[in-house]
PDB file of N, CA and C in Angstrom:
ATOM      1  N   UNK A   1       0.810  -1.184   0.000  1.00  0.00           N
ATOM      2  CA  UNK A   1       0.000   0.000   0.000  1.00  0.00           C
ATOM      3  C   UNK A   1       0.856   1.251   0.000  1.00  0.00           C
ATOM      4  N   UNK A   2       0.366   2.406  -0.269  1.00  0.00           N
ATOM      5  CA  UNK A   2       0.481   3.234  -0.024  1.00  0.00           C
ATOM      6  C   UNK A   2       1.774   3.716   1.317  1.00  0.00           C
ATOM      7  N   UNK A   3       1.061   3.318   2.208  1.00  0.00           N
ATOM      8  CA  UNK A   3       2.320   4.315   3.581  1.00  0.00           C
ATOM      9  C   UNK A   3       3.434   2.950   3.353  1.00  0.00           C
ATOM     10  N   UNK A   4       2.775   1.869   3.343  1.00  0.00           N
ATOM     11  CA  UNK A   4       4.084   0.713   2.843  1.00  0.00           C
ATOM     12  C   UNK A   4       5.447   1.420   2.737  1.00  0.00           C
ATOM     13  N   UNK A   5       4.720   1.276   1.077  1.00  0.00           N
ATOM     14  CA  UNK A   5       5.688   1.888   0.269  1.00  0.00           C
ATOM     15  C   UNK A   5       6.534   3.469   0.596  1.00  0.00           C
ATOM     16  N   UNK A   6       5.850   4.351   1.237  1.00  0.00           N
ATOM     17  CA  UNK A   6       6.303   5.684   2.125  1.00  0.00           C
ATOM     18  C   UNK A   6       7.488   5.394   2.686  1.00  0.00           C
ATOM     19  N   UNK A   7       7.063   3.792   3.474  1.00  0.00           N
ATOM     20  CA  UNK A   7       7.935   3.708   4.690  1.00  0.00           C
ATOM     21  C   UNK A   7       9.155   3.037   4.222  1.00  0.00           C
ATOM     22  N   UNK A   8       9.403   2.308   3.024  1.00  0.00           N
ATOM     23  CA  UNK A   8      10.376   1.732   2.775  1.00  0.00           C
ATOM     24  C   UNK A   8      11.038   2.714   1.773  1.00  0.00           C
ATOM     25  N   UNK A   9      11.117   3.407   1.520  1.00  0.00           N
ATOM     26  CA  UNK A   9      11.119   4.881   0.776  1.00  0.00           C
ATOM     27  C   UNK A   9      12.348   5.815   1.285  1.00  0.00           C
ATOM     28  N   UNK A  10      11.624   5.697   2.421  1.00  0.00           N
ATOM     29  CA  UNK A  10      12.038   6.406   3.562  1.00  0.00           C
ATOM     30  C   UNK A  10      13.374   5.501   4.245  1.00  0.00           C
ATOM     31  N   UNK A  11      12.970   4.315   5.015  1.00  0.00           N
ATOM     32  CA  UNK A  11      14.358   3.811   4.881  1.00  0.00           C
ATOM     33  C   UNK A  11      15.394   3.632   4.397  1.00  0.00           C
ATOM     34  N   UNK A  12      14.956   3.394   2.803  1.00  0.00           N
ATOM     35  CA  UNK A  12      15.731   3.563   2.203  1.00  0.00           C
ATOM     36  C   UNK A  12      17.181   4.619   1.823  1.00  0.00           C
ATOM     37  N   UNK A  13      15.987   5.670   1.820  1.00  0.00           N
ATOM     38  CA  UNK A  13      16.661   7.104   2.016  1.00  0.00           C
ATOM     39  C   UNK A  13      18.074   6.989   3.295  1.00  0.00           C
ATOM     40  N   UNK A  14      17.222   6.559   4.609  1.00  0.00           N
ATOM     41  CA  UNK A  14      18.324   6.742   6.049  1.00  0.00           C
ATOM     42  C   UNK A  14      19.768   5.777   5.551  1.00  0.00           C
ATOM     43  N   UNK A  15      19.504   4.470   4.511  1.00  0.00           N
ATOM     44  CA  UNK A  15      20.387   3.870   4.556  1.00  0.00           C
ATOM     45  C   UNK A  15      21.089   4.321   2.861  1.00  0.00           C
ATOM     46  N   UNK A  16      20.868   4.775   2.268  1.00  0.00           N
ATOM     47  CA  UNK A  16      21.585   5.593   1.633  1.00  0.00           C
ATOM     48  C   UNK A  16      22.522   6.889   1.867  1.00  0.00           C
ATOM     49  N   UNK A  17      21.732   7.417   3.175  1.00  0.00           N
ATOM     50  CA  UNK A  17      22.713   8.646   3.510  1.00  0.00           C
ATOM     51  C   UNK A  17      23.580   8.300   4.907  1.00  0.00           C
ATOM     52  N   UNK A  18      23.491   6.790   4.934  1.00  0.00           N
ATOM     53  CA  UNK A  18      24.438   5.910   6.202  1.00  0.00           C
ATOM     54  C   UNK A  18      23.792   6.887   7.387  1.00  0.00           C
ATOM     55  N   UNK A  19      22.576   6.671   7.785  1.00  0.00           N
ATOM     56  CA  UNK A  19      22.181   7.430   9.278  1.00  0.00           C
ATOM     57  C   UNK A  19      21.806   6.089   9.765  1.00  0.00           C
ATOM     58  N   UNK A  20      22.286   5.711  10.939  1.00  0.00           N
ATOM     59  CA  UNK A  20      21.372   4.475  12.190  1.00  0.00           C
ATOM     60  C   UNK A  20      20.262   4.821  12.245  1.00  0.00           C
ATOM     61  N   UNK A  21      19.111   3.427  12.196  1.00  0.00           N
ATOM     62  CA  UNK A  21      17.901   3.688  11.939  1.00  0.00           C
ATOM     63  C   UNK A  21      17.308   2.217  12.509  1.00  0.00           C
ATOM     64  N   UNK A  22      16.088   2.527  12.919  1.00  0.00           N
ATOM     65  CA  UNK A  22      15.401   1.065  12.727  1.00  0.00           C
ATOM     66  C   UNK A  22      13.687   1.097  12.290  1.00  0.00           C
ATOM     67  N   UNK A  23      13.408   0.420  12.038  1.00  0.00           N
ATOM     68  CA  UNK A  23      12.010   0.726  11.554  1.00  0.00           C
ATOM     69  C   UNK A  23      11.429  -0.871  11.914  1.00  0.00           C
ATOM     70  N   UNK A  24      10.175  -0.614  12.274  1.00  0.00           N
ATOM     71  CA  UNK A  24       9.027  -1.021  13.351  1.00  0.00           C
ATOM     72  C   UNK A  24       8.057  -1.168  12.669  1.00  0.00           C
ATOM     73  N   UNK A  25       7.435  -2.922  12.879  1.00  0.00           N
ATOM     74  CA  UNK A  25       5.925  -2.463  12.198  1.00  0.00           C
ATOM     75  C   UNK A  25       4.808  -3.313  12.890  1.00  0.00           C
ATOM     76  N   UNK A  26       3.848  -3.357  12.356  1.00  0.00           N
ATOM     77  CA  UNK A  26       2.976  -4.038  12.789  1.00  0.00           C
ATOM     78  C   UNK A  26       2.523  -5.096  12.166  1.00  0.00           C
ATOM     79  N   UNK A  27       2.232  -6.609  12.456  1.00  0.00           N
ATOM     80  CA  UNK A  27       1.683  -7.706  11.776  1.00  0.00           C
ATOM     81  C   UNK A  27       0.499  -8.184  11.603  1.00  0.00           C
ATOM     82  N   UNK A  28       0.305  -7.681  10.658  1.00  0.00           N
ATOM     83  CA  UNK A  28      -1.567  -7.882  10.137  1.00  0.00           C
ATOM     84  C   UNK A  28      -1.405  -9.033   9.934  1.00  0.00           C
ATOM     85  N   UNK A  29      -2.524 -10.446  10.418  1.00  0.00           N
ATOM     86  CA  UNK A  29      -2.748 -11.557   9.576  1.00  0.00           C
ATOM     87  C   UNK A  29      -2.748 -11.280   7.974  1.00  0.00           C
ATOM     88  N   UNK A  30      -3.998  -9.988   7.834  1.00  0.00           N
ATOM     89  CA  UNK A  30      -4.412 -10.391   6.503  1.00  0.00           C
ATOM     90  C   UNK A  30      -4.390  -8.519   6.379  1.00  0.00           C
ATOM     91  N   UNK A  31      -3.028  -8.015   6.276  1.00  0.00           N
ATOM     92  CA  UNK A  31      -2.680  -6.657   6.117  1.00  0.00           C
ATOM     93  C   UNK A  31      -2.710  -6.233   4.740  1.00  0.00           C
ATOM     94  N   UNK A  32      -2.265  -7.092   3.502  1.00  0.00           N
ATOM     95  CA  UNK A  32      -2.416  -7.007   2.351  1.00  0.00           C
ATOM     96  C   UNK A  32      -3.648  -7.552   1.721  1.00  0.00           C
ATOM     97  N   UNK A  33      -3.686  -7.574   0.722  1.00  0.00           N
ATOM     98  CA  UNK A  33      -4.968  -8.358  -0.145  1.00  0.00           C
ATOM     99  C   UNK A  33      -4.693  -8.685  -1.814  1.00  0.00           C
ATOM    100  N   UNK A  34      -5.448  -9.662  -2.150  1.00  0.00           N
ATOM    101  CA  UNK A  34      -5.048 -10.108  -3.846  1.00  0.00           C
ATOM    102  C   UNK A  34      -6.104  -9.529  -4.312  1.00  0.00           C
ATOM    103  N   UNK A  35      -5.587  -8.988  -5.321  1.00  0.00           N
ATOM    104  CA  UNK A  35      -6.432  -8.718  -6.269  1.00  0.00           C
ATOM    105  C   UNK A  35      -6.707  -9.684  -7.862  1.00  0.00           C
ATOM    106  N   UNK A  36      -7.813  -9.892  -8.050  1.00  0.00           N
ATOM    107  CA  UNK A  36      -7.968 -10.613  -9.624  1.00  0.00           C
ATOM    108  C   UNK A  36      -8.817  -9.611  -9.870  1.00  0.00           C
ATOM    109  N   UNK A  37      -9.368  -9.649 -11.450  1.00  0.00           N
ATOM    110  CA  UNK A  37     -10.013  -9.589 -12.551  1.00  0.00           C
ATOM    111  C   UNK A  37     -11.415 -10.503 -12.823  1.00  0.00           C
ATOM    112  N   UNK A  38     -12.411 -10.518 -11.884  1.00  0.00           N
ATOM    113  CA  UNK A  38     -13.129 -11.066 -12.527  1.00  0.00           C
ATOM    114  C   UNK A  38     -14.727 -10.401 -13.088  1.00  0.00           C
ATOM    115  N   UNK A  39     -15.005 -10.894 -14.566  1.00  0.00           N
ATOM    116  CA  UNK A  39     -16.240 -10.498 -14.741  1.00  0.00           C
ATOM    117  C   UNK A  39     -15.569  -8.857 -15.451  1.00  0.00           C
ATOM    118  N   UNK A  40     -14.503  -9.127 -15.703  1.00  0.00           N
ATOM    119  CA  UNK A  40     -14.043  -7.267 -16.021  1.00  0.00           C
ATOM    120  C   UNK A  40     -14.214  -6.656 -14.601  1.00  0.00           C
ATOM    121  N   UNK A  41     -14.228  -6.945 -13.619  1.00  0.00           N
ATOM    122  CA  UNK A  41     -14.154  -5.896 -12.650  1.00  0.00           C
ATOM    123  C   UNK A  41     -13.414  -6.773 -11.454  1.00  0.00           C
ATOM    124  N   UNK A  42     -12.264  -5.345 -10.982  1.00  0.00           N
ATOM    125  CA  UNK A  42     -11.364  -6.163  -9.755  1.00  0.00           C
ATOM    126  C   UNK A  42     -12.142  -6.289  -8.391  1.00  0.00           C
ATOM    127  N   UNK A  43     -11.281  -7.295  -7.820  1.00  0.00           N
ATOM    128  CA  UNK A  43     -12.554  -7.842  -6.807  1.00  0.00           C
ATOM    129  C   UNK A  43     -10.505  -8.515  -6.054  1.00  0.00           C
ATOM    130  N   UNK A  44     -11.252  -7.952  -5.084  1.00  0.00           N
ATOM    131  CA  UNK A  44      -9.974  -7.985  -3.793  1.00  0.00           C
ATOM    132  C   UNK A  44     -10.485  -9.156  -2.386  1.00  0.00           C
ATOM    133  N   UNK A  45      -8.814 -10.163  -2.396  1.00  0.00           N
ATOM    134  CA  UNK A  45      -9.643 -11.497  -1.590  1.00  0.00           C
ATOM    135  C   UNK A  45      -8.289 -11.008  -0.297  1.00  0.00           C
ATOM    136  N   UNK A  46      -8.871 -11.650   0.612  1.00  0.00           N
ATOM    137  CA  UNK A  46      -7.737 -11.202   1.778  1.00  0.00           C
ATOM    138  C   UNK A  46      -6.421 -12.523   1.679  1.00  0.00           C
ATOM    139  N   UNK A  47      -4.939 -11.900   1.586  1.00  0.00           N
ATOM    140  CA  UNK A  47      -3.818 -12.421   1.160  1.00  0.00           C
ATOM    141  C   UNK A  47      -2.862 -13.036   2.323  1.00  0.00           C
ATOM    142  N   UNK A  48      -3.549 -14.677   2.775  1.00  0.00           N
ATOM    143  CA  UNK A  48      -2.786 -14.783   3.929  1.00  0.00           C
ATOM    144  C   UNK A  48      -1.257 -14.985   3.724  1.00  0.00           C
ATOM    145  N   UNK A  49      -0.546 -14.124   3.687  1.00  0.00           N
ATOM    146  CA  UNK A  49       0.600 -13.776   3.668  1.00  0.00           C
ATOM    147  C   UNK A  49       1.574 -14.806   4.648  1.00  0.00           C
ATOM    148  N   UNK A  50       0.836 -14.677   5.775  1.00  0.00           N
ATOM    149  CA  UNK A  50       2.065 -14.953   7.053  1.00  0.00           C
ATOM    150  C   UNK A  50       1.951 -16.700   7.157  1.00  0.00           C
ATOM    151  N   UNK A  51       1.127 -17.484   6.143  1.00  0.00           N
ATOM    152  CA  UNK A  51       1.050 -18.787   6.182  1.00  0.00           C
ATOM    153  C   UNK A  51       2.674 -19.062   4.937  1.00  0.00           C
ATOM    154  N   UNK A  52       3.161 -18.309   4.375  1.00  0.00           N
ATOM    155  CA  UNK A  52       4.102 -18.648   3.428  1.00  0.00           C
ATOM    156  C   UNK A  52       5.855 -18.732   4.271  1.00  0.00           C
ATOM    157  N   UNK A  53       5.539 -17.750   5.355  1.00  0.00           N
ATOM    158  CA  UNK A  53       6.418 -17.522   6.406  1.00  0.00           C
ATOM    159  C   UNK A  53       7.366 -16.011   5.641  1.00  0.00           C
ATOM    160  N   UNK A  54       8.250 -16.254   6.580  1.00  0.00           N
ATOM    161  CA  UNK A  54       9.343 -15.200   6.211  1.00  0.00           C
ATOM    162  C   UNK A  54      10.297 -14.739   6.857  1.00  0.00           C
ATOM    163  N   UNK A  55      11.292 -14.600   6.075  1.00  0.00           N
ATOM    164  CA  UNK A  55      13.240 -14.480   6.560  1.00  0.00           C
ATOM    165  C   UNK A  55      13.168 -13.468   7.750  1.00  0.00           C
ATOM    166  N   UNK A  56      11.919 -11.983   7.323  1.00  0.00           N
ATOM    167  CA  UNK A  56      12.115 -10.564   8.458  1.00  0.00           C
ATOM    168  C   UNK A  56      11.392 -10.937   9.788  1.00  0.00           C
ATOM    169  N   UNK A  57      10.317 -12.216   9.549  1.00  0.00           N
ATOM    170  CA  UNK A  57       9.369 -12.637  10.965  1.00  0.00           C
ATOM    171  C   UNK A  57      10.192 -13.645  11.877  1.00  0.00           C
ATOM    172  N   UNK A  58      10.756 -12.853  13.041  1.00  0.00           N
ATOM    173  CA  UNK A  58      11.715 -13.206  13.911  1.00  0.00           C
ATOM    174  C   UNK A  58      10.807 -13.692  15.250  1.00  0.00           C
ATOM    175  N   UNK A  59      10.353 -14.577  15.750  1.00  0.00           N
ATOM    176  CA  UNK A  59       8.950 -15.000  16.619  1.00  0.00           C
ATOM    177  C   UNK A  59       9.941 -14.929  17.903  1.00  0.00           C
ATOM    178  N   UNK A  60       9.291 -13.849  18.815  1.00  0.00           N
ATOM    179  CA  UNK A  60       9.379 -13.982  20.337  1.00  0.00           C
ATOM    180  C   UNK A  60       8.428 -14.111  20.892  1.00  0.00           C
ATOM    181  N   UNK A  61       8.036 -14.947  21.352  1.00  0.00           N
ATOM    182  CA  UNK A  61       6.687 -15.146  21.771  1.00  0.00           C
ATOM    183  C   UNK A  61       6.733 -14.493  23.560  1.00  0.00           C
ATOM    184  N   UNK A  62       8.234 -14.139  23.959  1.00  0.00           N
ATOM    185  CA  UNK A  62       8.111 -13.365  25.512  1.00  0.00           C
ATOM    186  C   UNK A  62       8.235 -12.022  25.479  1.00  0.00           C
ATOM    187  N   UNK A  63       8.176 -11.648  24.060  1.00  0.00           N
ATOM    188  CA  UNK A  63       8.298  -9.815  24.095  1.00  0.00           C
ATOM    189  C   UNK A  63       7.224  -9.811  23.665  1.00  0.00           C
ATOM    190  N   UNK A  64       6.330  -8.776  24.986  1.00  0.00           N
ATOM    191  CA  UNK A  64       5.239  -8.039  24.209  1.00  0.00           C
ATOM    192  C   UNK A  64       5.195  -6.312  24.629  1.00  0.00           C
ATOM    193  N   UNK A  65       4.300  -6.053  24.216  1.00  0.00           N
ATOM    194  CA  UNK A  65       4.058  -4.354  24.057  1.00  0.00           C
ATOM    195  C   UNK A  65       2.929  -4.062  24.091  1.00  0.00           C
ATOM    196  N   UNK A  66       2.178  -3.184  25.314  1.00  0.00           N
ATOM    197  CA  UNK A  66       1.156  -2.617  25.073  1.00  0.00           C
ATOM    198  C   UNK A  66       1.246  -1.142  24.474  1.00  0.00           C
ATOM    199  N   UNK A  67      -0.388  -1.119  23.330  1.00  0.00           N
ATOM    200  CA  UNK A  67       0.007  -0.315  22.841  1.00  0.00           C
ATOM    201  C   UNK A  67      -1.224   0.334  22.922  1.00  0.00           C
ATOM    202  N   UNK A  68      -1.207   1.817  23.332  1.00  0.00           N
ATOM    203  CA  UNK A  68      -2.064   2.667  23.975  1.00  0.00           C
ATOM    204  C   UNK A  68      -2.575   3.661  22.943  1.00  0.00           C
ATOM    205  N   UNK A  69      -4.011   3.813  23.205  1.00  0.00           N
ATOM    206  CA  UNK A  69      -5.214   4.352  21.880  1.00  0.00           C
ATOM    207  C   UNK A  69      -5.354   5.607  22.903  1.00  0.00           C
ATOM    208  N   UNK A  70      -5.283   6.596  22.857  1.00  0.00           N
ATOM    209  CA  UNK A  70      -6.057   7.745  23.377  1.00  0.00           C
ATOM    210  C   UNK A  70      -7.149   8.578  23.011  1.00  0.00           C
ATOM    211  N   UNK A  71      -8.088   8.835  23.170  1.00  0.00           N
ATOM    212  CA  UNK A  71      -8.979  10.015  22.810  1.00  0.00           C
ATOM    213  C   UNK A  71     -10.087   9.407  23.216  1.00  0.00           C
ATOM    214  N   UNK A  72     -11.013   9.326  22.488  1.00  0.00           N
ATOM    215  CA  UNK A  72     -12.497   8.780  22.458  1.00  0.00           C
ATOM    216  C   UNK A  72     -13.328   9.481  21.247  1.00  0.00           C
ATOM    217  N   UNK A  73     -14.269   8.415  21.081  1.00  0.00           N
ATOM    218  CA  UNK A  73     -15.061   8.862  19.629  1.00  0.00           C
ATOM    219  C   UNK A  73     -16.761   9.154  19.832  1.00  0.00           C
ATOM    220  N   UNK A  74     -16.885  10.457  18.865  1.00  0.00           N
ATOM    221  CA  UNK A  74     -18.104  11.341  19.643  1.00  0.00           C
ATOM    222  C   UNK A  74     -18.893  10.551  18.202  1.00  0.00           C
ATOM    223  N   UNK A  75     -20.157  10.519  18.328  1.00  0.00           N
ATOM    224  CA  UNK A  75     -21.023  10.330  17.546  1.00  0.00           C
ATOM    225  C   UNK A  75     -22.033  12.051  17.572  1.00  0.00           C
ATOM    226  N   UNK A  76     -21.644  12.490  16.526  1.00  0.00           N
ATOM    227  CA  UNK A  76     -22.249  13.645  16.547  1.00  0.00           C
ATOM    228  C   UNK A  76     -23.379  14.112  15.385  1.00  0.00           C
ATOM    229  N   UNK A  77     -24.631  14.666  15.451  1.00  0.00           N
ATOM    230  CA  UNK A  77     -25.373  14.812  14.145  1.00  0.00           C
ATOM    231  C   UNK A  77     -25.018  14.935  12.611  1.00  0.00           C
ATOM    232  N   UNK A  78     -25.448  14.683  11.991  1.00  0.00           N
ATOM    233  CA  UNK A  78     -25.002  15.238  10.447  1.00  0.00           C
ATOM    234  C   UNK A  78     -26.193  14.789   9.780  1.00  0.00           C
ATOM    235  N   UNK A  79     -27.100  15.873   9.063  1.00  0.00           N
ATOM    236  CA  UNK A  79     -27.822  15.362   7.748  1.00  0.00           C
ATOM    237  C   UNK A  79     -28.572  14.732   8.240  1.00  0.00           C
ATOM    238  N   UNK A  80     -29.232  14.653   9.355  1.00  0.00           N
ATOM    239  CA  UNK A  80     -30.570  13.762   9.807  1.00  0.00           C
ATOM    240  C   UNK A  80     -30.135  12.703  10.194  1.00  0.00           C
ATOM    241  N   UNK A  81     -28.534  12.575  10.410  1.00  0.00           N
ATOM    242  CA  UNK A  81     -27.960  11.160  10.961  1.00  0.00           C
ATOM    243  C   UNK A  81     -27.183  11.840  11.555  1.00  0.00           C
ATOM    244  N   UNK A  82     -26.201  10.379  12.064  1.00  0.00           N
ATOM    245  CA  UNK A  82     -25.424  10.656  12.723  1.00  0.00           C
ATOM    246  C   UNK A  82     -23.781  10.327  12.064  1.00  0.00           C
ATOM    247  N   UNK A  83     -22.494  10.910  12.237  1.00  0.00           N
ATOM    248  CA  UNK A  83     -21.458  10.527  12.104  1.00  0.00           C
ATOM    249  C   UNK A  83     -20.410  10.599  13.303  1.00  0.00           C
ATOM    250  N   UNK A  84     -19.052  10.108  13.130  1.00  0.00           N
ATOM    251  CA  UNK A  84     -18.527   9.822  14.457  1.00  0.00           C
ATOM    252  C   UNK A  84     -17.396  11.261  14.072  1.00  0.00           C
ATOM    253  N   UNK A  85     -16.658  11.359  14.768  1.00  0.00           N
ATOM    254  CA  UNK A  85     -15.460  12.034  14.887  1.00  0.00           C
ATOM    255  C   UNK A  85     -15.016  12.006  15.843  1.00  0.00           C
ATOM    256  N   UNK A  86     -13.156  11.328  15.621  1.00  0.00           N
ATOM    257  CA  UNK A  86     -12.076  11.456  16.962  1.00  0.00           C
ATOM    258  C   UNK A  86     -11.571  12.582  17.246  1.00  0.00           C
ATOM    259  N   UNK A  87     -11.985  12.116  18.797  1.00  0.00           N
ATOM    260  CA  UNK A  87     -11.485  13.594  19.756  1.00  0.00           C
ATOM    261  C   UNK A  87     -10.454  13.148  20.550  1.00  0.00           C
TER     262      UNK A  87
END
């Protein structure tokens, strides 16, 4: 996707201009997706990725990390309905 690609971009960059760096991510089961062609129109299936394995997935199963959401979400009028917005 999109910030993916940002982010390896970007690393790239730190290790081209030799700066120490590390970059961090998060593991979606099903973070990507396939796309086919069918019927003339694309149609997107979820891409279990992490069943193929991989060289960068290093498994510690005793390191963990909580990871903290702040704000809260208002449900506020709009248009005879309602929509949300984070505060």
């Amino acid at each position: 996707g999109g910030r993916t690609r940002l982010a390896a971009c970007f690393l790239d960059s730190l290790a081209t201009l030799d700066y120490t760096a590390r970059g961090y991510g998060l593991r979606y089961a099903f973070g990507l997706f396939e796309q086919r062609i069918e019927n003339k129109e694309q149609v997107e299936y979820p891409d279990a990725w992490l069943e193929q394995g991989g060289v960068w997935l290093i498994e510690r199963p005793m390191v963990r990390y909580d990871v903290q959401f702040y704000g809260k979400v208002l449900y506020v009028p709009k248009d005879g309905g309602s929509t949300t917005l984070w505060q």
